[in-house]
Protein backbone atom coordinates (compact mmCIF):
# COMPACT_ATOMS: atom_id res chain seq x y z
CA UNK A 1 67.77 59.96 74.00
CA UNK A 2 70.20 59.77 77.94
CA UNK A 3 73.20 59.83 75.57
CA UNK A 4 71.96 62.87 73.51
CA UNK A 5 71.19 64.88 76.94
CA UNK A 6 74.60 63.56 77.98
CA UNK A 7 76.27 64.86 75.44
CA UNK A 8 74.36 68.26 75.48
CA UNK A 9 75.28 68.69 78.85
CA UNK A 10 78.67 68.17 78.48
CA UNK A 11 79.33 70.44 75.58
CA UNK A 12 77.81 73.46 77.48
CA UNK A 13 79.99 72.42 80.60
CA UNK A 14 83.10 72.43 78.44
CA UNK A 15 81.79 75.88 76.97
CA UNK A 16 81.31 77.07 80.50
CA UNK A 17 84.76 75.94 81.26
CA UNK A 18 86.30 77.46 78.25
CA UNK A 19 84.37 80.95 78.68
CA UNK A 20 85.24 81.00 82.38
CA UNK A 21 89.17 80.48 81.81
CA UNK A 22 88.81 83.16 78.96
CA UNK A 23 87.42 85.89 80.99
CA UNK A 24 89.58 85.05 84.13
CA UNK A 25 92.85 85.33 82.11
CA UNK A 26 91.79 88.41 80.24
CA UNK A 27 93.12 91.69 81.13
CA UNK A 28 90.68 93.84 83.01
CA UNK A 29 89.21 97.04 80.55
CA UNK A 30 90.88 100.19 80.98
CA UNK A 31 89.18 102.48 83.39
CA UNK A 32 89.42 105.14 81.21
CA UNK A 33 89.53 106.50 78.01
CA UNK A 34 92.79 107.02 76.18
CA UNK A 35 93.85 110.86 76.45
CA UNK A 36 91.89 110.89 79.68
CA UNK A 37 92.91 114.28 81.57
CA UNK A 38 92.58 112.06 84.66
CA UNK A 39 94.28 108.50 84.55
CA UNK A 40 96.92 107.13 81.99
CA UNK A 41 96.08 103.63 81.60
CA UNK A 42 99.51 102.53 80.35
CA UNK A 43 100.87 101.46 83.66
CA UNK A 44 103.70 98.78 82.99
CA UNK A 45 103.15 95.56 85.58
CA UNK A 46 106.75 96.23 86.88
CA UNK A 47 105.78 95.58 90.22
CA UNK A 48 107.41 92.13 91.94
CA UNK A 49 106.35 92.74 95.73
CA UNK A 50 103.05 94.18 97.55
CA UNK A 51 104.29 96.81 99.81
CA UNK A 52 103.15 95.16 103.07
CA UNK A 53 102.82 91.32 103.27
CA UNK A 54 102.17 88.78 100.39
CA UNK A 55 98.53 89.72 99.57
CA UNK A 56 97.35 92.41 102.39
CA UNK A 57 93.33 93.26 102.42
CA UNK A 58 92.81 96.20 100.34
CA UNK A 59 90.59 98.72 102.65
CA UNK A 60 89.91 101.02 99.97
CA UNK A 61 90.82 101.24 96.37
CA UNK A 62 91.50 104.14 93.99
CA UNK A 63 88.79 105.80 93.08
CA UNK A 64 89.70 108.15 90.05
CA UNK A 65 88.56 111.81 90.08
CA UNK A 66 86.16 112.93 88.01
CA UNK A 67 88.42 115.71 87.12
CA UNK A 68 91.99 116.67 87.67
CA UNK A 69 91.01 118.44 91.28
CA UNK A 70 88.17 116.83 92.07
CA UNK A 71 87.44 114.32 95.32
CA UNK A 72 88.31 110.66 95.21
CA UNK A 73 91.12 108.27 96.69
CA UNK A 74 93.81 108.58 94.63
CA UNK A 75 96.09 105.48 96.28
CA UNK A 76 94.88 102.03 97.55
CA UNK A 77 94.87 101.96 101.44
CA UNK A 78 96.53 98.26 102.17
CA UNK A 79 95.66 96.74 105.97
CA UNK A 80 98.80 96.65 107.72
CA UNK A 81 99.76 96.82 111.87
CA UNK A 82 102.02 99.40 112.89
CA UNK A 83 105.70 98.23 112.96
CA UNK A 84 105.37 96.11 109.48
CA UNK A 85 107.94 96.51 106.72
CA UNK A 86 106.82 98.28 104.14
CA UNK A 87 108.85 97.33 100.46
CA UNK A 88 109.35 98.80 97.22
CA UNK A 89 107.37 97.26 94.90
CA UNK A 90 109.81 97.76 91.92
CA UNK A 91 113.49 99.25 91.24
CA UNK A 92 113.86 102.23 91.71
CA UNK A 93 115.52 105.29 93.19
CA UNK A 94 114.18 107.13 96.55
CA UNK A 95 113.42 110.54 94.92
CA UNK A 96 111.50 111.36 98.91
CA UNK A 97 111.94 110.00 102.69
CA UNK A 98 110.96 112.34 105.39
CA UNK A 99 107.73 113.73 106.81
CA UNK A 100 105.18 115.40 105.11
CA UNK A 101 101.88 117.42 107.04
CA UNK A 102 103.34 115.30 110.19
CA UNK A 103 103.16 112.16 107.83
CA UNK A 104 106.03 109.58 107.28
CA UNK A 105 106.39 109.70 103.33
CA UNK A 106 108.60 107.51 101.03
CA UNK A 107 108.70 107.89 97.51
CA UNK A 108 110.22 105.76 94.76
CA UNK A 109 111.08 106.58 91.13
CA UNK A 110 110.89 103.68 89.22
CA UNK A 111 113.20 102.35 86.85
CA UNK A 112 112.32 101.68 83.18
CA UNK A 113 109.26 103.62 83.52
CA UNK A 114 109.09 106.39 80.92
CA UNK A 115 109.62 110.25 81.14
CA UNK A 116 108.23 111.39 83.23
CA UNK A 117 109.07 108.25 85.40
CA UNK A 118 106.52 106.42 87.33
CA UNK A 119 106.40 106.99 91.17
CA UNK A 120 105.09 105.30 93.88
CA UNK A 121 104.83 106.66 97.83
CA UNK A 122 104.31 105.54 100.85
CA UNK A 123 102.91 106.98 103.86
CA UNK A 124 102.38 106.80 106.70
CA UNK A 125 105.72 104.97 107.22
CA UNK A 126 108.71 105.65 108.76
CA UNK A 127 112.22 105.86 106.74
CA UNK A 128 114.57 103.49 106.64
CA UNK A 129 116.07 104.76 103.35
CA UNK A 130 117.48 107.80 102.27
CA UNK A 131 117.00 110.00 99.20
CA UNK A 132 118.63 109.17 96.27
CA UNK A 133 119.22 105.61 97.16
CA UNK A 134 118.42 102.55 94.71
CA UNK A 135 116.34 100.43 95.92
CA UNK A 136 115.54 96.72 94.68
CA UNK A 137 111.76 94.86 94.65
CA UNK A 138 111.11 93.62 98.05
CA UNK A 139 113.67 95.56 99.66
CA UNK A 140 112.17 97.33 102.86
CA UNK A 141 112.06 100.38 102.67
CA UNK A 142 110.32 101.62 105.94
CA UNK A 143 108.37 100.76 108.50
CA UNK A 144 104.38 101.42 109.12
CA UNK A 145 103.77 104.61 111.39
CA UNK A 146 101.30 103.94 114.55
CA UNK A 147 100.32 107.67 113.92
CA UNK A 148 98.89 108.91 110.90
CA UNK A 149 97.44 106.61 109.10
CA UNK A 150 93.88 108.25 107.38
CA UNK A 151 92.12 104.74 107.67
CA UNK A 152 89.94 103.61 110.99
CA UNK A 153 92.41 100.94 111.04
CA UNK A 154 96.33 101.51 110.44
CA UNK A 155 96.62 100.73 107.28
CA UNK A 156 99.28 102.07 104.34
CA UNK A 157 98.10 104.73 101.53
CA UNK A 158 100.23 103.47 97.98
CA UNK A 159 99.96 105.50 95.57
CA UNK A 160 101.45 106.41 92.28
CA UNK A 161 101.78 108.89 89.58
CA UNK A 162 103.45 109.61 85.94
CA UNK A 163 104.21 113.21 86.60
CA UNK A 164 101.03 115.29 88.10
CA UNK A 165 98.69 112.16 86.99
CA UNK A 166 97.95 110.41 89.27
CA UNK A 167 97.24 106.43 88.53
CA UNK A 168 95.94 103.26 89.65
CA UNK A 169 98.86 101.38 91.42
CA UNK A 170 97.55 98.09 91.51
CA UNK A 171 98.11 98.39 87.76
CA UNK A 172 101.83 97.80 88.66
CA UNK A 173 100.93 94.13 89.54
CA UNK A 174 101.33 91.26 87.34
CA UNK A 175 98.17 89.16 87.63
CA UNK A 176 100.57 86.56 89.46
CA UNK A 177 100.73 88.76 91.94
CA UNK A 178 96.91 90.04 92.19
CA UNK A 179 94.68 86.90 92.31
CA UNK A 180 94.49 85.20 95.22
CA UNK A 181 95.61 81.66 94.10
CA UNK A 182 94.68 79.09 91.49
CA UNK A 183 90.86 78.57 89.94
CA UNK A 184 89.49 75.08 91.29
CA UNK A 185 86.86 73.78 89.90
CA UNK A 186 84.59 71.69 91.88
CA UNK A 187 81.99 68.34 90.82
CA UNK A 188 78.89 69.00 89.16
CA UNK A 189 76.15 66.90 90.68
């Protein structure tokens, strides 16, 4: 009778396992609905840097519109101190650097991406490229603003669009890049 519980036991542990590593390596569901007038979900995972640090604290994440001009957060706001070096997250081509409403801007066409192309800015940062250069991933780009920042915290607003859509940027990160290290799985007692 120990062995059969034993062996219960271990088959629904091994099923937990197996379930667990399935929805962990899954790709997340699409926030929206193909054809959405909102959000294109086919954003490529081009994206081989963060723009600030190796995984910064997301403040706030995008939070789609309801409709084309209606309120949300259309960027992620990434925790970063003034002075840090902000990076392109993909290849790409500076299509903007200068100020924008008093705001540092930088804005990157990326490469590969479609017609229209992908875009990603930054703001508020200070330039350190100039339009219509190519930039690589990782290569710094700017610099984080001490002024201007919309966050209670300084902090950097990424955010991307395919034309006038604008889209979830995070969605240019492989999962390598998004999840905060490896699974461990610890004794059951």
């Amino acid at each position: 009778m120990r062995a059969k519980r034993c062996v219960r036991v271990g088959t629904r542990l091994i099923l937990l396992l197996v379930v667990t590593v399935t929805a962990l390596l899954a790709p997340p569901p699409p926030l929206f609905a193909a054809g959405s007038p909102v959000a294109d979900v086919t954003v490529p995972a081009v994206g081989r840097a963060w723009p600030v640090g190796s995984r910064p604290r997301v403040l706030r994440g995008w939070e789609p519109p309801a409709s084309v001009y209606g309120p949300g957060h259309r960027g992620v706001d990434l925790a970063a101190v003034p002075g840090t070096a902000v990076r392109a997250v993909a290849a790409g081509r500076v299509s903007f650097a200068g100020r924008v409403a008093g705001k540092g801007v930088v804005s990157v066409e990326l490469t590969g991406t479609g017609d229209p192309p992908l875009r990603t800015t930054y703001e508020p940062v200070t330039a350190t490229v100039e339009e219509g250069e190519e930039v690589e991933p990782g290569e710094v780009i700017g610099r984080v603003d001490t002024a201007g920042s919309h966050c209670t915290t300084t902090c950097v607003h990424w955010g991307l669009r395919r034309g006038e859509t604008y889209l979830n940027p995070l969605g240019l990160l492989p999962p390598w890049l998004l999840h905060r290290g490896p699974s461990r799985l610890l004794p059951v007692y």
